[in-house]
PDB file of N, CA and C in Angstrom:
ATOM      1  N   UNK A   1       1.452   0.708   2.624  1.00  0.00           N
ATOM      2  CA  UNK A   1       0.326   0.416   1.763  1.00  0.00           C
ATOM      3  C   UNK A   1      -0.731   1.488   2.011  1.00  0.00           C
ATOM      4  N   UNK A   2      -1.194   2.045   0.997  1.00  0.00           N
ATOM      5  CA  UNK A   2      -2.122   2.903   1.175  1.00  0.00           C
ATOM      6  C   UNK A   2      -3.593   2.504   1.101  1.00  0.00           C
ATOM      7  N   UNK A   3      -4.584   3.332   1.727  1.00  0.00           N
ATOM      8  CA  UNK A   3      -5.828   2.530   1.859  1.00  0.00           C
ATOM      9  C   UNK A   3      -6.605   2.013   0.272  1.00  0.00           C
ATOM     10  N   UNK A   4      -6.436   2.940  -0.601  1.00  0.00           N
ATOM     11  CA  UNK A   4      -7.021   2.449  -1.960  1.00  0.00           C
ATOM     12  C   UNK A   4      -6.158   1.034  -2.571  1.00  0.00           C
ATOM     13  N   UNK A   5      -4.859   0.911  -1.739  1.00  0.00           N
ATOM     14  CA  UNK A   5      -4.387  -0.643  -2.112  1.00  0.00           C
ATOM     15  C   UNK A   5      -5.097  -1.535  -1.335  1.00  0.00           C
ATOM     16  N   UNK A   6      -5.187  -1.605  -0.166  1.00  0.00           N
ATOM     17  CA  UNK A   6      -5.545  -2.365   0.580  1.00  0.00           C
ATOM     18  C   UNK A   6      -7.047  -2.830   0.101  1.00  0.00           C
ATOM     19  N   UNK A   7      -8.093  -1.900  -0.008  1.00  0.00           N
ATOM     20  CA  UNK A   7      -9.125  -1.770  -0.819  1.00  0.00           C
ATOM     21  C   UNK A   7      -8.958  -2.558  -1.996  1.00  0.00           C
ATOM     22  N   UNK A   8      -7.774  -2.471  -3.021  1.00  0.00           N
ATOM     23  CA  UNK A   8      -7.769  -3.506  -3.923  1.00  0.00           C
ATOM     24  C   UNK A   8      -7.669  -5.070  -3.370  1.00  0.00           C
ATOM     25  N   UNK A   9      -6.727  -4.672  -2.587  1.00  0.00           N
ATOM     26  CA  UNK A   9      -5.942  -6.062  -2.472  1.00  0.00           C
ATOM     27  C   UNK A   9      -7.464  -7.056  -1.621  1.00  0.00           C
ATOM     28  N   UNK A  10      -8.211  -6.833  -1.321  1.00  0.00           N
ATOM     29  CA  UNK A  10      -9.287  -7.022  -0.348  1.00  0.00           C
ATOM     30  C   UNK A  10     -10.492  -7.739  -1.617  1.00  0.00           C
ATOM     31  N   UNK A  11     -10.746  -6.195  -2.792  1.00  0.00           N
ATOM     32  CA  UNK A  11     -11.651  -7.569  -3.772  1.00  0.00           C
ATOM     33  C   UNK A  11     -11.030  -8.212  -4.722  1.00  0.00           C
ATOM     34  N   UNK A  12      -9.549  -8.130  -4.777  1.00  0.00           N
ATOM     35  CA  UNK A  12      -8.867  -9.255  -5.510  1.00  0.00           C
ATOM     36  C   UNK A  12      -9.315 -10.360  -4.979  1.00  0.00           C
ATOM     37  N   UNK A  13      -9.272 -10.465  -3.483  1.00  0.00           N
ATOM     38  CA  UNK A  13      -9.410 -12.039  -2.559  1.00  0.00           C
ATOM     39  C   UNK A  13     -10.766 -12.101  -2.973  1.00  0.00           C
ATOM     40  N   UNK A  14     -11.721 -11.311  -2.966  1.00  0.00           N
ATOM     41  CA  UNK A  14     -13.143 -11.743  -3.092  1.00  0.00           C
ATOM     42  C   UNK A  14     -13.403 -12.365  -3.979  1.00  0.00           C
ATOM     43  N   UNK A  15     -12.496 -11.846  -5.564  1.00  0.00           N
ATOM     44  CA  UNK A  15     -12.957 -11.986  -6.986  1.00  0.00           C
ATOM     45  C   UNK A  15     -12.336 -13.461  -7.204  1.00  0.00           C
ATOM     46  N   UNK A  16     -11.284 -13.672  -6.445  1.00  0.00           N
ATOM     47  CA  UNK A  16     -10.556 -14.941  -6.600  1.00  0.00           C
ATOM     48  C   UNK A  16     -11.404 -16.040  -5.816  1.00  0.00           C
ATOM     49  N   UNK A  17     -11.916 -15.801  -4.701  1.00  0.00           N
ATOM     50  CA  UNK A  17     -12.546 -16.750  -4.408  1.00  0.00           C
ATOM     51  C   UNK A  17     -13.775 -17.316  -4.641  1.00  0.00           C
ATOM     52  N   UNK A  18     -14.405 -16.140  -5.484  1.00  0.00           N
ATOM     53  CA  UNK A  18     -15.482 -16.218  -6.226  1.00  0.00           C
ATOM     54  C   UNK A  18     -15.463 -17.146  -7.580  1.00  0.00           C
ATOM     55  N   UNK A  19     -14.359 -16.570  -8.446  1.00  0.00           N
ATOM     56  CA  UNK A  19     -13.858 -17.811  -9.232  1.00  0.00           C
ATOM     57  C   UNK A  19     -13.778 -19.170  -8.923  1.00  0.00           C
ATOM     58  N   UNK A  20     -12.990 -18.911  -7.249  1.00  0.00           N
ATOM     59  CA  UNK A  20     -12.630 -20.402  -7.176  1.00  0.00           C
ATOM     60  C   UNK A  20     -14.138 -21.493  -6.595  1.00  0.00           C
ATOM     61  N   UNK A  21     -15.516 -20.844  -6.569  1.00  0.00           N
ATOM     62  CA  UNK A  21     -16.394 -21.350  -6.512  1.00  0.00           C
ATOM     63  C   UNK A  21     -17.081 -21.689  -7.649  1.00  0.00           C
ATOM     64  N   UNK A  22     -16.973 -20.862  -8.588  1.00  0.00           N
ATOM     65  CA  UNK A  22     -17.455 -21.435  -9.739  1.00  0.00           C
ATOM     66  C   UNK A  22     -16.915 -22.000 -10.709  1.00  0.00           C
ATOM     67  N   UNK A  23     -15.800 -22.124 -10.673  1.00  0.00           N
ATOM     68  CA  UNK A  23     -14.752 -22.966 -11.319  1.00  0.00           C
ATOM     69  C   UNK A  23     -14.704 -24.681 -10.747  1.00  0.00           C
ATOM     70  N   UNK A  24     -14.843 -24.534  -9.508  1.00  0.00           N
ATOM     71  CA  UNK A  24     -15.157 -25.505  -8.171  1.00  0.00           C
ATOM     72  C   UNK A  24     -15.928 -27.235  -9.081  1.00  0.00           C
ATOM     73  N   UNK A  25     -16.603 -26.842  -9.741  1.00  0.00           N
ATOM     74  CA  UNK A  25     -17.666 -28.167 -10.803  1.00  0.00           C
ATOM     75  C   UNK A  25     -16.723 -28.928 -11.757  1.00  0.00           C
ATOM     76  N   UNK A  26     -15.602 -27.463 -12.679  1.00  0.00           N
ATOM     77  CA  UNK A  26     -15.159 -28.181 -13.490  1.00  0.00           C
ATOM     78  C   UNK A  26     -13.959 -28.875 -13.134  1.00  0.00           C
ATOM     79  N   UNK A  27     -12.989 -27.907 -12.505  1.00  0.00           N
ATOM     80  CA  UNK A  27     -12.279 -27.988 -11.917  1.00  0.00           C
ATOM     81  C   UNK A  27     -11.560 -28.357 -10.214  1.00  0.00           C
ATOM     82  N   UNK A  28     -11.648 -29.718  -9.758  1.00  0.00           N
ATOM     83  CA  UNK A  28     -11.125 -28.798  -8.454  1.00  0.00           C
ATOM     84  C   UNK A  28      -9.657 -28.411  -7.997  1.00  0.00           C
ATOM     85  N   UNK A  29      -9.421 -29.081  -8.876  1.00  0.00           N
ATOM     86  CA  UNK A  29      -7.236 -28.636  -8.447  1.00  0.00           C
ATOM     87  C   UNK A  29      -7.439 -27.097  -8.770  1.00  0.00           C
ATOM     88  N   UNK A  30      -8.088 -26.295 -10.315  1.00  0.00           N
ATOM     89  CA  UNK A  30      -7.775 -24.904 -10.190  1.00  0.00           C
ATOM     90  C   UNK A  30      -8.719 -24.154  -9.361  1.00  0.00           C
ATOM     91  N   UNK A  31      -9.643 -24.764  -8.957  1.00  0.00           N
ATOM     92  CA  UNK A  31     -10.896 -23.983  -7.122  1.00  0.00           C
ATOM     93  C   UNK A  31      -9.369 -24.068  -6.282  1.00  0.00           C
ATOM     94  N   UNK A  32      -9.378 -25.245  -5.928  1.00  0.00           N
ATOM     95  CA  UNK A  32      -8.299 -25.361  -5.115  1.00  0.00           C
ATOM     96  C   UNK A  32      -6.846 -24.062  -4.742  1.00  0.00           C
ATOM     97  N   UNK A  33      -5.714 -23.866  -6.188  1.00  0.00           N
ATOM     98  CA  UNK A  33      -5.018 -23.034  -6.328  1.00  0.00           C
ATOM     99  C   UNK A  33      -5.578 -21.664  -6.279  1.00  0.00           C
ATOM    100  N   UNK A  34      -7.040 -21.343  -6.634  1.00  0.00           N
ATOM    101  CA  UNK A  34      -7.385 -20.136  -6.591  1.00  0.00           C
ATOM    102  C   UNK A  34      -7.804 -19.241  -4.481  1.00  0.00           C
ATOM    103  N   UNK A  35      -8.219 -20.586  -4.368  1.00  0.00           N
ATOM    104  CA  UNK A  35      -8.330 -20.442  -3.095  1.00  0.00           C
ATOM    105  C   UNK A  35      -7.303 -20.183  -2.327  1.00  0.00           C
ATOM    106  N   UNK A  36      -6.026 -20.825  -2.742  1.00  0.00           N
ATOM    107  CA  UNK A  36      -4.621 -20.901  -1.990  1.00  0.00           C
ATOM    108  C   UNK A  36      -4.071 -19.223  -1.919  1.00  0.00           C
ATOM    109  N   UNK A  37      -4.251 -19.378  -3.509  1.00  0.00           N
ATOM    110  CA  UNK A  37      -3.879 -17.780  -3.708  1.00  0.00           C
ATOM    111  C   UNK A  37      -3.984 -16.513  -2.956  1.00  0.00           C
ATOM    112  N   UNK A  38      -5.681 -16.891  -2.925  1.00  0.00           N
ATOM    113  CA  UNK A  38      -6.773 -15.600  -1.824  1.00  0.00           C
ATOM    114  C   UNK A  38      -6.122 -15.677  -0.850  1.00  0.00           C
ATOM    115  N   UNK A  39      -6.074 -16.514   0.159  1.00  0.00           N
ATOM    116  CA  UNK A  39      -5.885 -16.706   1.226  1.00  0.00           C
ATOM    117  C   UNK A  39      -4.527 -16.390   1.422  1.00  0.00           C
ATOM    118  N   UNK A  40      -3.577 -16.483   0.938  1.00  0.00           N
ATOM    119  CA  UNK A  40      -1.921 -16.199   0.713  1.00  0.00           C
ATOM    120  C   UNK A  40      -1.434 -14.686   0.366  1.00  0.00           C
ATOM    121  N   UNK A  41      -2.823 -14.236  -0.035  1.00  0.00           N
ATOM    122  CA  UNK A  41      -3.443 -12.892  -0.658  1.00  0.00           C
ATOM    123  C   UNK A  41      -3.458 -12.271   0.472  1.00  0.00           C
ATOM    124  N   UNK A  42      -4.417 -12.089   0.752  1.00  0.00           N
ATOM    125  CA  UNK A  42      -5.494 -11.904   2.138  1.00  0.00           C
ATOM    126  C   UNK A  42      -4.453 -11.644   3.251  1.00  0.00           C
ATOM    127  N   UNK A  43      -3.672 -12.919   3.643  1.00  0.00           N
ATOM    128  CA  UNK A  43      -2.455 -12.831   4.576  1.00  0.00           C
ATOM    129  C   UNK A  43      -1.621 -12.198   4.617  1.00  0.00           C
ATOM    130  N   UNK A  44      -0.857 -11.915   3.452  1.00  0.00           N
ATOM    131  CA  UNK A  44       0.095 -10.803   3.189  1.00  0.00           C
ATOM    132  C   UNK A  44      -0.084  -9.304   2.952  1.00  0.00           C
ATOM    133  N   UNK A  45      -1.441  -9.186   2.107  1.00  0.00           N
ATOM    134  CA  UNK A  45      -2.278  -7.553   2.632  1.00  0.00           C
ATOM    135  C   UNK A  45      -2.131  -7.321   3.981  1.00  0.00           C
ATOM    136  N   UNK A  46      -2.679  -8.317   4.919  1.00  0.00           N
ATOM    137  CA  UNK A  46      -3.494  -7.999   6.488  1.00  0.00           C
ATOM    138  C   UNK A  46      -2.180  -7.689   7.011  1.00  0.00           C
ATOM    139  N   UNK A  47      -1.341  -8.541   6.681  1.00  0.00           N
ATOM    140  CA  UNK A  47       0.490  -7.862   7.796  1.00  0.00           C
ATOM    141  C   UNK A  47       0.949  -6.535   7.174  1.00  0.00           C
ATOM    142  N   UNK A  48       0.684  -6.095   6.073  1.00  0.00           N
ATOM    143  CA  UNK A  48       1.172  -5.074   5.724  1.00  0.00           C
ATOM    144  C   UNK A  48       0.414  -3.923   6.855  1.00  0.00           C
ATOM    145  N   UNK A  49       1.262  -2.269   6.931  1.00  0.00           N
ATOM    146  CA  UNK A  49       0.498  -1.356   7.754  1.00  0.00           C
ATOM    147  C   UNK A  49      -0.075  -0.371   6.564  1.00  0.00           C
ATOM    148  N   UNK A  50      -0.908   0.059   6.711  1.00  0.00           N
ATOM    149  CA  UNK A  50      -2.058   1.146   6.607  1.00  0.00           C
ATOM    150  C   UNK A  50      -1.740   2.291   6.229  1.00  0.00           C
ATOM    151  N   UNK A  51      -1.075   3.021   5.714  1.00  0.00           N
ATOM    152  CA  UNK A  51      -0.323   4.861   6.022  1.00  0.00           C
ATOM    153  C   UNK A  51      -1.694   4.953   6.053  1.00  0.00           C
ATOM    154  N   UNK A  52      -1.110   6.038   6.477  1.00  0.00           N
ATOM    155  CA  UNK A  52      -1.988   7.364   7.231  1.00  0.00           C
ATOM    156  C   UNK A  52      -2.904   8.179   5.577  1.00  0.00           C
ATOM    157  N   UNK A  53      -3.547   8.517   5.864  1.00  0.00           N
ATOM    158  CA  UNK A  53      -4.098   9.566   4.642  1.00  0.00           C
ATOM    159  C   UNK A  53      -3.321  10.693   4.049  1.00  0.00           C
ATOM    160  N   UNK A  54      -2.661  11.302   3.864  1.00  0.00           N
ATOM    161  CA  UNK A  54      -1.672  12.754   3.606  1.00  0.00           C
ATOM    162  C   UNK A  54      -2.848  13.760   3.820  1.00  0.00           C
ATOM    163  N   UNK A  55      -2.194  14.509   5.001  1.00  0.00           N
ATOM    164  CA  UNK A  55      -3.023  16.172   5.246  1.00  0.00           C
ATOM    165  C   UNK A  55      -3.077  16.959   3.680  1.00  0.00           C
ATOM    166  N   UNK A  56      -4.208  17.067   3.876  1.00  0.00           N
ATOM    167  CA  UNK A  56      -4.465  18.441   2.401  1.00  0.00           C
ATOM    168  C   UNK A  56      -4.168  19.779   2.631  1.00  0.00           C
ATOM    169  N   UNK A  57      -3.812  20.629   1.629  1.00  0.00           N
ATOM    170  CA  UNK A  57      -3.769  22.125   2.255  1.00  0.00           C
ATOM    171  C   UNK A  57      -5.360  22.743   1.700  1.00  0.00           C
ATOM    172  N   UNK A  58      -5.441  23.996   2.001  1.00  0.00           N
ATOM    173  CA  UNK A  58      -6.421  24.213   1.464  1.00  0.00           C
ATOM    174  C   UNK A  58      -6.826  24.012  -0.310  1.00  0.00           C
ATOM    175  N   UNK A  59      -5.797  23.738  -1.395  1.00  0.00           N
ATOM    176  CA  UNK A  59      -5.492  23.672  -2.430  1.00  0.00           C
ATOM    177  C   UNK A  59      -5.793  22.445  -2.681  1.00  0.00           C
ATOM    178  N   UNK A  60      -5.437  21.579  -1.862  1.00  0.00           N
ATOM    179  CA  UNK A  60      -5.786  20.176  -2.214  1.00  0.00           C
ATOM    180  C   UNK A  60      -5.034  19.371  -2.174  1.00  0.00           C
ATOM    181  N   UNK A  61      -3.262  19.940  -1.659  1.00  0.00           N
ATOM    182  CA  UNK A  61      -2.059  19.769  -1.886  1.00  0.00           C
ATOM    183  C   UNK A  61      -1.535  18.887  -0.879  1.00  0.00           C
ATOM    184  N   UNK A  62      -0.691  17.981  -0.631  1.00  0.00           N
ATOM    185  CA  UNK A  62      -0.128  17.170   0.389  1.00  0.00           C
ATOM    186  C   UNK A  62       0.676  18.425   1.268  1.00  0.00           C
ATOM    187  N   UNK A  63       0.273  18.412   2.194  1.00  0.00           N
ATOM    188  CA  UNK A  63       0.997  19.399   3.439  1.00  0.00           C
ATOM    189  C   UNK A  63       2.466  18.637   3.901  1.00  0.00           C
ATOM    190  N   UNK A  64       4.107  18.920   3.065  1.00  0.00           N
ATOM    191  CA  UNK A  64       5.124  18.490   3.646  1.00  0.00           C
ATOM    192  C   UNK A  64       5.623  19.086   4.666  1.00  0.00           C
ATOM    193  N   UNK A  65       5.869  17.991   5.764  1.00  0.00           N
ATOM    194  CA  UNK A  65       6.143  18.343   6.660  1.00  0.00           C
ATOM    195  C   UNK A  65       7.712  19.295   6.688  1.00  0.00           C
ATOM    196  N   UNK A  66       7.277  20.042   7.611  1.00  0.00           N
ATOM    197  CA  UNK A  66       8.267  20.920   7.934  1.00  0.00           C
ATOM    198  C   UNK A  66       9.636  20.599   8.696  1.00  0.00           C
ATOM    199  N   UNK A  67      10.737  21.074   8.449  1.00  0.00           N
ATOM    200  CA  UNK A  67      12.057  20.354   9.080  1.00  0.00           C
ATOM    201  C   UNK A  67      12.442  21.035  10.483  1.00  0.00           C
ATOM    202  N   UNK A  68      12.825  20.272  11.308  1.00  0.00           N
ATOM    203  CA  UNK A  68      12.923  20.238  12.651  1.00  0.00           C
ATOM    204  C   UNK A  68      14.411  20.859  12.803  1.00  0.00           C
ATOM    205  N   UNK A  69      14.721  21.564  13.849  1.00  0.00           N
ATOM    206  CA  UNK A  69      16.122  22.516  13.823  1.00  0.00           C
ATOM    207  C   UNK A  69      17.525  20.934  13.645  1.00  0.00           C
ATOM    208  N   UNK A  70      16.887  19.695  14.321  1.00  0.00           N
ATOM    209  CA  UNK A  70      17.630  18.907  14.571  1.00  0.00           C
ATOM    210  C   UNK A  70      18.135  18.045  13.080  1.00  0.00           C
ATOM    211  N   UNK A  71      16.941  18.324  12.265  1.00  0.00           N
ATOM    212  CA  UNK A  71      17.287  17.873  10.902  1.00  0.00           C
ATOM    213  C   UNK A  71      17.983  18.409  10.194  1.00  0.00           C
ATOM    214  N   UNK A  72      18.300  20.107  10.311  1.00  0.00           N
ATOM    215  CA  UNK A  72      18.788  21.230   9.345  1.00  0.00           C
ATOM    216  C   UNK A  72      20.170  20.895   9.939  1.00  0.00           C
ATOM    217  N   UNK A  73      20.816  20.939   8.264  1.00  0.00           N
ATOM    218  CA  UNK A  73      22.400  20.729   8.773  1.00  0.00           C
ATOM    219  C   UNK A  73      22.998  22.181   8.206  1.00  0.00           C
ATOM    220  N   UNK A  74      24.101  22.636   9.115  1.00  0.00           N
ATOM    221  CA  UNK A  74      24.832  24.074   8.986  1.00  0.00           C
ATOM    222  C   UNK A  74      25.349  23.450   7.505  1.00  0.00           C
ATOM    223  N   UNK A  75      24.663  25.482   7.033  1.00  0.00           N
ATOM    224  CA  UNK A  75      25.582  25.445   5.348  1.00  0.00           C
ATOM    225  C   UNK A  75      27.542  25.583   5.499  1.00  0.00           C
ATOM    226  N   UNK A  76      27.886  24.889   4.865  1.00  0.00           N
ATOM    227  CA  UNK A  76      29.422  24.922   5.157  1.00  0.00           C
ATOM    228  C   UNK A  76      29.463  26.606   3.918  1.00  0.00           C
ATOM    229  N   UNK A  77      29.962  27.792   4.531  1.00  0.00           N
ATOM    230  CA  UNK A  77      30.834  28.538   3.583  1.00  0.00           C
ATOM    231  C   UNK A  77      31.721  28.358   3.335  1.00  0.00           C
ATOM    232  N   UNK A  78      31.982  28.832   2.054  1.00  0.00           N
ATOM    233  CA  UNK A  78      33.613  29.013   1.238  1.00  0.00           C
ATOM    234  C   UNK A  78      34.199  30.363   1.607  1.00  0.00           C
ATOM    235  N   UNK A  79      35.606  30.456   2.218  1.00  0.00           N
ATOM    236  CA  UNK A  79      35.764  31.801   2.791  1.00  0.00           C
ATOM    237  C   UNK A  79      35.661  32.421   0.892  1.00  0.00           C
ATOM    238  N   UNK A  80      35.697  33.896   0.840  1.00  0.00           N
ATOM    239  CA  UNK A  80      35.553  34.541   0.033  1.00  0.00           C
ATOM    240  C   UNK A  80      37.406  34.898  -0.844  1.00  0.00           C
ATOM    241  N   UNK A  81      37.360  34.984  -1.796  1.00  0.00           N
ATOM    242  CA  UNK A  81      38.494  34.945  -2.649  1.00  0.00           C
ATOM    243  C   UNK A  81      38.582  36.229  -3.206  1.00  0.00           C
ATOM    244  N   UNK A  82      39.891  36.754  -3.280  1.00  0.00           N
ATOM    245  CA  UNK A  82      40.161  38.423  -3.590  1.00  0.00           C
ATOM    246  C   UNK A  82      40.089  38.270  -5.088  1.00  0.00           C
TER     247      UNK A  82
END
């Protein structure tokens, strides 16, 4: 999850529970479900992890990481044909 989700997912719960207060007079079974929601919301954002930000280059560009000798696999050649 990246931080601008998490950021969502954070005033979704607000906006929902905000509803579920003013809804709260006419309604209370849908205060009720709205509240369930947030909170069910809220819970499943908070266990999710965080990534990291992506390094910029000077361009502005995501910096991919570079491959490690242990990752590079030998090119198989084709012997050569007369």
């Amino acid at each position: 999850m990246t931080p601008a989700q998490r950021k969502y997912d954070e005033d979704l719960v607000l906006s929902l529970h905000n509803m579920a207060q003013w809804i709260a007079p006419r309604s209370r079974k849908v205060s009720d479900t709205l509240k369930l929601a947030a909170d069910r919301l809220a819970a499943l954002s908070s266990a999710a992890l965080v990534e990291p930000a992506p390094q910029l280059d000077e361009h502005g560009e995501a910096v991919q990481p570079a491959s490690t000798s242990d990752q590079a696999q030998p090119r198989q050649l084709e012997p050569m044909r007369d």
